[in-house]
C-alpha atoms as a PDB file:
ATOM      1  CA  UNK A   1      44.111  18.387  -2.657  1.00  0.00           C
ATOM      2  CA  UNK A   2      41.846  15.207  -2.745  1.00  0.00           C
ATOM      3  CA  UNK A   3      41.075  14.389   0.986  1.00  0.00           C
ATOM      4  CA  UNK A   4      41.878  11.112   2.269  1.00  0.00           C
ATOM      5  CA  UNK A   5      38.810   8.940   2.928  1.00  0.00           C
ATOM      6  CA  UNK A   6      39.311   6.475   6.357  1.00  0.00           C
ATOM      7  CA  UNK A   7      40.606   3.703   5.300  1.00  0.00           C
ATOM      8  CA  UNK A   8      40.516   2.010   9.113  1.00  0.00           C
ATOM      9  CA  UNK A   9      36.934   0.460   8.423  1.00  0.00           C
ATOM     10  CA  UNK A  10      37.157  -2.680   6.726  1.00  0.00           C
ATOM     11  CA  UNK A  11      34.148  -3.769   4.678  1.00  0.00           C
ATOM     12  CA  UNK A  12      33.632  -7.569   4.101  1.00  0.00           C
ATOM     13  CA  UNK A  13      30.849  -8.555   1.340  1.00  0.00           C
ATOM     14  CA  UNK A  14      28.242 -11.236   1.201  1.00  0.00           C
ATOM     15  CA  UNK A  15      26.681 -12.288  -1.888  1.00  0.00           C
ATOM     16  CA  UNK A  16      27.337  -9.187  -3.658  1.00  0.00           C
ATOM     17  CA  UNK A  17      27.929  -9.176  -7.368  1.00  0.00           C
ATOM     18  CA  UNK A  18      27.642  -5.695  -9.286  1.00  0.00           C
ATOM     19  CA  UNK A  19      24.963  -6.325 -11.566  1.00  0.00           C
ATOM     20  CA  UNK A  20      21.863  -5.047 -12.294  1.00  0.00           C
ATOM     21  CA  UNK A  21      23.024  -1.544 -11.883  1.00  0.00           C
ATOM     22  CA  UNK A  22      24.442  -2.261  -8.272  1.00  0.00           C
ATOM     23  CA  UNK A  23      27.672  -0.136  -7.632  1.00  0.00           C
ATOM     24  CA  UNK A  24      30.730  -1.477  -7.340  1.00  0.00           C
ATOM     25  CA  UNK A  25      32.262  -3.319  -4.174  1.00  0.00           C
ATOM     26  CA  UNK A  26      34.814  -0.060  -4.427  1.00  0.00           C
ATOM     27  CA  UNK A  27      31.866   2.629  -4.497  1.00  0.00           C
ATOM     28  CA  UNK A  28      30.344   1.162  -1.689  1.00  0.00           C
ATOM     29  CA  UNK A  29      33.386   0.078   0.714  1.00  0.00           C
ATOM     30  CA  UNK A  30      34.544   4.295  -0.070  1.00  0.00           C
ATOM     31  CA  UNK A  31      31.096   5.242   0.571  1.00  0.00           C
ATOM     32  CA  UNK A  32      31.361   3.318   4.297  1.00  0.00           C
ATOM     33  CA  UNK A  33      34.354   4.382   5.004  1.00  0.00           C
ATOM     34  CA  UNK A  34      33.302   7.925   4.386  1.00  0.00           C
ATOM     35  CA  UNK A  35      30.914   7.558   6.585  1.00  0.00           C
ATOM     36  CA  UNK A  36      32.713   5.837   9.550  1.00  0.00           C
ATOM     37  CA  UNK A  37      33.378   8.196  12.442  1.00  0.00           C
ATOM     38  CA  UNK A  38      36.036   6.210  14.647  1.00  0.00           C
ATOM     39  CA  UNK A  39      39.322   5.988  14.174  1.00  0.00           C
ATOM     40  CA  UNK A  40      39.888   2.913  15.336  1.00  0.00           C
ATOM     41  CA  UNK A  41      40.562  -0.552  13.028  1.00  0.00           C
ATOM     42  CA  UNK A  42      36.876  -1.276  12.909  1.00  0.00           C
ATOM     43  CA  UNK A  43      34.768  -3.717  10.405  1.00  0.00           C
ATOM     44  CA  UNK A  44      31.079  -4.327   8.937  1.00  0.00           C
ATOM     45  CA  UNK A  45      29.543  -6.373   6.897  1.00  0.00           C
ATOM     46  CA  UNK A  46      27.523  -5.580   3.348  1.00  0.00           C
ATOM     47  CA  UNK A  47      24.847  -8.105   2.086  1.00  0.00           C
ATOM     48  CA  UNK A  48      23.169  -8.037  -0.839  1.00  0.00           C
ATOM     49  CA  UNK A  49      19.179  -9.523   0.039  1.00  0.00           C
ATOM     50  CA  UNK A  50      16.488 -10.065  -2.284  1.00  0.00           C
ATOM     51  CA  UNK A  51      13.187  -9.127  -2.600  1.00  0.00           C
ATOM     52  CA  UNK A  52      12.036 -12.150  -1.000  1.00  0.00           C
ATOM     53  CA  UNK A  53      14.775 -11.682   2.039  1.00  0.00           C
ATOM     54  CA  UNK A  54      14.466  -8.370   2.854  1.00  0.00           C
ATOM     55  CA  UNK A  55      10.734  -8.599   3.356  1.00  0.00           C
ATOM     56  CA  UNK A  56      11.369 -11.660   5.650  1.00  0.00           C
ATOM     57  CA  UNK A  57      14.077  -9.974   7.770  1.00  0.00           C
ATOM     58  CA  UNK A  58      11.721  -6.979   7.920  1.00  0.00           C
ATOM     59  CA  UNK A  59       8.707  -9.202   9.251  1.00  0.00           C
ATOM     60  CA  UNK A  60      11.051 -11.060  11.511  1.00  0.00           C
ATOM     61  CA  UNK A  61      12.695  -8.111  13.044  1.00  0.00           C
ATOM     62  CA  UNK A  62      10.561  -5.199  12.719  1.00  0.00           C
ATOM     63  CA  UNK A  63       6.526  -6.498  12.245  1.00  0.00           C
ATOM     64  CA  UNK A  64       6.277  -4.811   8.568  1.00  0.00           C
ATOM     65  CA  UNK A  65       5.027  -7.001   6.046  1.00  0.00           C
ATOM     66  CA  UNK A  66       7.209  -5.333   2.953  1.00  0.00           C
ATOM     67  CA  UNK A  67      10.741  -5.720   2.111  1.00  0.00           C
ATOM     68  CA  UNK A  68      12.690  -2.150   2.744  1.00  0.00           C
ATOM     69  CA  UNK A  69      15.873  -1.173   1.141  1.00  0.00           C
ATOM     70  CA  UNK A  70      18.488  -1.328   3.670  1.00  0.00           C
ATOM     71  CA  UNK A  71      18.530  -2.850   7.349  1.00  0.00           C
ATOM     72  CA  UNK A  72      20.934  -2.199   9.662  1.00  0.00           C
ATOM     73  CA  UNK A  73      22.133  -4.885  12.853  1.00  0.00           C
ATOM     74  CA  UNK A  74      24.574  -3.513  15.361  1.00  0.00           C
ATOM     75  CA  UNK A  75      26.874  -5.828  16.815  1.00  0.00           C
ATOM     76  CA  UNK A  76      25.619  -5.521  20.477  1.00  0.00           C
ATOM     77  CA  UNK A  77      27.959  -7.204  22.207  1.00  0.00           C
ATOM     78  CA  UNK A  78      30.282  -4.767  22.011  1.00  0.00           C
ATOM     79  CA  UNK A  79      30.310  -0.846  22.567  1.00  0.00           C
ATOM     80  CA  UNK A  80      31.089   1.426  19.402  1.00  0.00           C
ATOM     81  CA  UNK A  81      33.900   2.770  20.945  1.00  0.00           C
ATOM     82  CA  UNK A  82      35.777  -0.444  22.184  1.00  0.00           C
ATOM     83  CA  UNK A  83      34.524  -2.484  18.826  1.00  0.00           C
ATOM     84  CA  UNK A  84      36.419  -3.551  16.197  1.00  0.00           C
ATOM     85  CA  UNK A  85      32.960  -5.151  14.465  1.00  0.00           C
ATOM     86  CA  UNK A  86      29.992  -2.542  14.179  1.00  0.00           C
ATOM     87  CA  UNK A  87      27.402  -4.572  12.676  1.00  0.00           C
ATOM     88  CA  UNK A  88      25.954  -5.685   9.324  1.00  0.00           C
ATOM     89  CA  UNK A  89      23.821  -3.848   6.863  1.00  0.00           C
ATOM     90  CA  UNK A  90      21.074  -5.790   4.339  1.00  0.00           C
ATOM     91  CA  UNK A  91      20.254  -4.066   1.682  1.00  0.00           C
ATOM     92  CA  UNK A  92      17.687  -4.787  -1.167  1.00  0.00           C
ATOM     93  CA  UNK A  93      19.783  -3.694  -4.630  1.00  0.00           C
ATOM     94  CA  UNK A  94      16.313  -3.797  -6.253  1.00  0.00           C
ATOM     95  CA  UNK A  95      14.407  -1.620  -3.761  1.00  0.00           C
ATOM     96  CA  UNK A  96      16.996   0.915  -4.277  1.00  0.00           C
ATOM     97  CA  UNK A  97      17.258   1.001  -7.842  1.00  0.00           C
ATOM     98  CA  UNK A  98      13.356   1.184  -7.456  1.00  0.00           C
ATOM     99  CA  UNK A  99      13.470   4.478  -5.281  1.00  0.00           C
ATOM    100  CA  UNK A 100      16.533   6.075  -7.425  1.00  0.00           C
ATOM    101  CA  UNK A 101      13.663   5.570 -10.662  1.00  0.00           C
ATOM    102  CA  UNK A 102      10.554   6.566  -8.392  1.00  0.00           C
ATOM    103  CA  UNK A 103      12.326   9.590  -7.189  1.00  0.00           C
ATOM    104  CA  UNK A 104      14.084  10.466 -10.284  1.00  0.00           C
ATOM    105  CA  UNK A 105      17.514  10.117  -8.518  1.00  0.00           C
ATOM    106  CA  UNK A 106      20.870   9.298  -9.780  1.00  0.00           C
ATOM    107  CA  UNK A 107      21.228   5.157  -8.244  1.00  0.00           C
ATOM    108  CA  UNK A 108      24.824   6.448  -7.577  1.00  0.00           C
ATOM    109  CA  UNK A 109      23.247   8.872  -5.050  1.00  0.00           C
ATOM    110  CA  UNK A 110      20.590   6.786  -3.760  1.00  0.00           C
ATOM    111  CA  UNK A 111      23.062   3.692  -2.322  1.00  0.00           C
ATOM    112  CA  UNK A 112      25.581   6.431  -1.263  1.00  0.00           C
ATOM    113  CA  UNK A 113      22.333   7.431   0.973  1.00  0.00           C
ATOM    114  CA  UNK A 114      21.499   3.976   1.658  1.00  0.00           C
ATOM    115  CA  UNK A 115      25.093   3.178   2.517  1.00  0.00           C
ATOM    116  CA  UNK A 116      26.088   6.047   4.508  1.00  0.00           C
ATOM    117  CA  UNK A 117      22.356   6.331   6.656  1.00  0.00           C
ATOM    118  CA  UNK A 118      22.711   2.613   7.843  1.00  0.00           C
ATOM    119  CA  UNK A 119      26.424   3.123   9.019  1.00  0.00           C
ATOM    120  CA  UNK A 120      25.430   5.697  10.935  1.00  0.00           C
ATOM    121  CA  UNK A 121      22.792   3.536  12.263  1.00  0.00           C
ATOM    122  CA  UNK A 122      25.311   1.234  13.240  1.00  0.00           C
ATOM    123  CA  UNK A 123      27.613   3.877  14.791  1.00  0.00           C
ATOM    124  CA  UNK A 124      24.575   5.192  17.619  1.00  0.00           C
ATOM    125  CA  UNK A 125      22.284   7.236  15.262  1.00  0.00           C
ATOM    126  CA  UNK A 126      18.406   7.122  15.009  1.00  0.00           C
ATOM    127  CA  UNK A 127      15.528   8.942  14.300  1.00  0.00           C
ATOM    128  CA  UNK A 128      12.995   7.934  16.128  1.00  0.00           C
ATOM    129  CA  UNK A 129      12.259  11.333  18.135  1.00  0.00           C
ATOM    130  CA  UNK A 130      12.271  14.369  15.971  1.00  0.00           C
ATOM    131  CA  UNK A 131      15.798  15.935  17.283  1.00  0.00           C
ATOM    132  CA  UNK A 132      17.648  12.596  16.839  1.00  0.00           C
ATOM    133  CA  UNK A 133      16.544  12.455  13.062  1.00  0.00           C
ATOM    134  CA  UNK A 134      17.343  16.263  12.937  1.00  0.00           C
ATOM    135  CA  UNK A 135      20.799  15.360  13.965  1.00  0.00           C
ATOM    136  CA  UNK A 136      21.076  12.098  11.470  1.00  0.00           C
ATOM    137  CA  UNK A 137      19.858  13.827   8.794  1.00  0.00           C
ATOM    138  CA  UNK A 138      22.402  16.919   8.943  1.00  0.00           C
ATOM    139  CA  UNK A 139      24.784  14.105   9.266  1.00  0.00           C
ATOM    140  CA  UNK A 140      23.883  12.130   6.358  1.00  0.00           C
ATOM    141  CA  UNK A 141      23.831  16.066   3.714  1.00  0.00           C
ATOM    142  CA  UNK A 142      27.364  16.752   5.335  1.00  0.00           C
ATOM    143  CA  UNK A 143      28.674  13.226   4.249  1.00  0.00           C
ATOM    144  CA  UNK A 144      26.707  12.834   1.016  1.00  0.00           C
ATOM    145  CA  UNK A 145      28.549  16.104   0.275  1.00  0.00           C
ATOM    146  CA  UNK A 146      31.968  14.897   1.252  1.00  0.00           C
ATOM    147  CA  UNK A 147      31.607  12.935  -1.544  1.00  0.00           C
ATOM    148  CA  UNK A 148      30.642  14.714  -4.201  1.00  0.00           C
ATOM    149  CA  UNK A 149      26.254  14.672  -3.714  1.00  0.00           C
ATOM    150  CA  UNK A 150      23.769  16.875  -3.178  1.00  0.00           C
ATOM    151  CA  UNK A 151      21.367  16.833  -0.071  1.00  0.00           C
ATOM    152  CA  UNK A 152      19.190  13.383  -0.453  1.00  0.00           C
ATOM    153  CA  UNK A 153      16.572  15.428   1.021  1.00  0.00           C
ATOM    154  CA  UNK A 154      15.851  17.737  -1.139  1.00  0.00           C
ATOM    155  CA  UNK A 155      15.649  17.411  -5.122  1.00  0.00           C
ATOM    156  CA  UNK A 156      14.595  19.841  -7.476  1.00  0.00           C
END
């Protein structure tokens, strides 16, 4: 029996066209919703950023002078449990399709990483101390496996 994957998140994109290898709008709005934790009607938005943007988001919000493959922005006005918006998430279609060649990965695998690691960023997860990344990561292999991928962690 296939399970069912949440279907309460509802993913709105922004200037995303699959091309260039990108996944499809449906890959990427299961791969959320996989990865959303609440069961209430919640919502988050998916951009697709250039080169170009990406490095100027990441200069403007973090101090790092190169762009980075995905960015996530909590909606903080609001509490992840009372929310029906958790945030948006930026991501860079050709710094992941860069990584998935560096690293020899299947792109498939590489924006389901991408995809589910900055929802959990938007749902309270970090990694800045070593126990918090501990927990995201375990999070991220349990997920990734959910839907059908090995542990982005680890390749042979």
């Amino acid at each position: 029996m296939k399970k069912e994957i949440n279907k309460s998140l509802s993913v709105k994109f922004i200037d995303y066209e699959a091309e260039n290898g990108y996944p499809s709008e449906y890959k990427i709005r299961k791969w959320a919703r996989k990865a959303y934790l609440g069961q209430n009607k919640n919502s988050v938005n998916i951009k697709l950023a250039s080169v170009n943007e990406m490095k100027s988001l990441n200069k403007k919000y973090f101090n790092k002078t190169k762009p980075c493959n995905v960015l996530s922005f909590p909606d903080s006005l609001t509490s992840f449990n009372h929310a029906d918006f958790l945030g948006d998430i930026i991501i860079c279609g050709e710094v992941v399709n860069g990584e998935s060649k560096k690293f020899n990965v299947d792109p498939d695998k590489r924006w389901a990483h991408m995809i589910i690691h900055s929802m959990l960023h938007l749902q309270g997860y970090d990694h800045i101390l070593k126990k918090n990344q501990q927990l995201m990561e375990k999070k991220e292999i349990y997920l990734m496996n959910q839907i059908g991928f090995s542990n982005p962690y680890y390749e042979n």
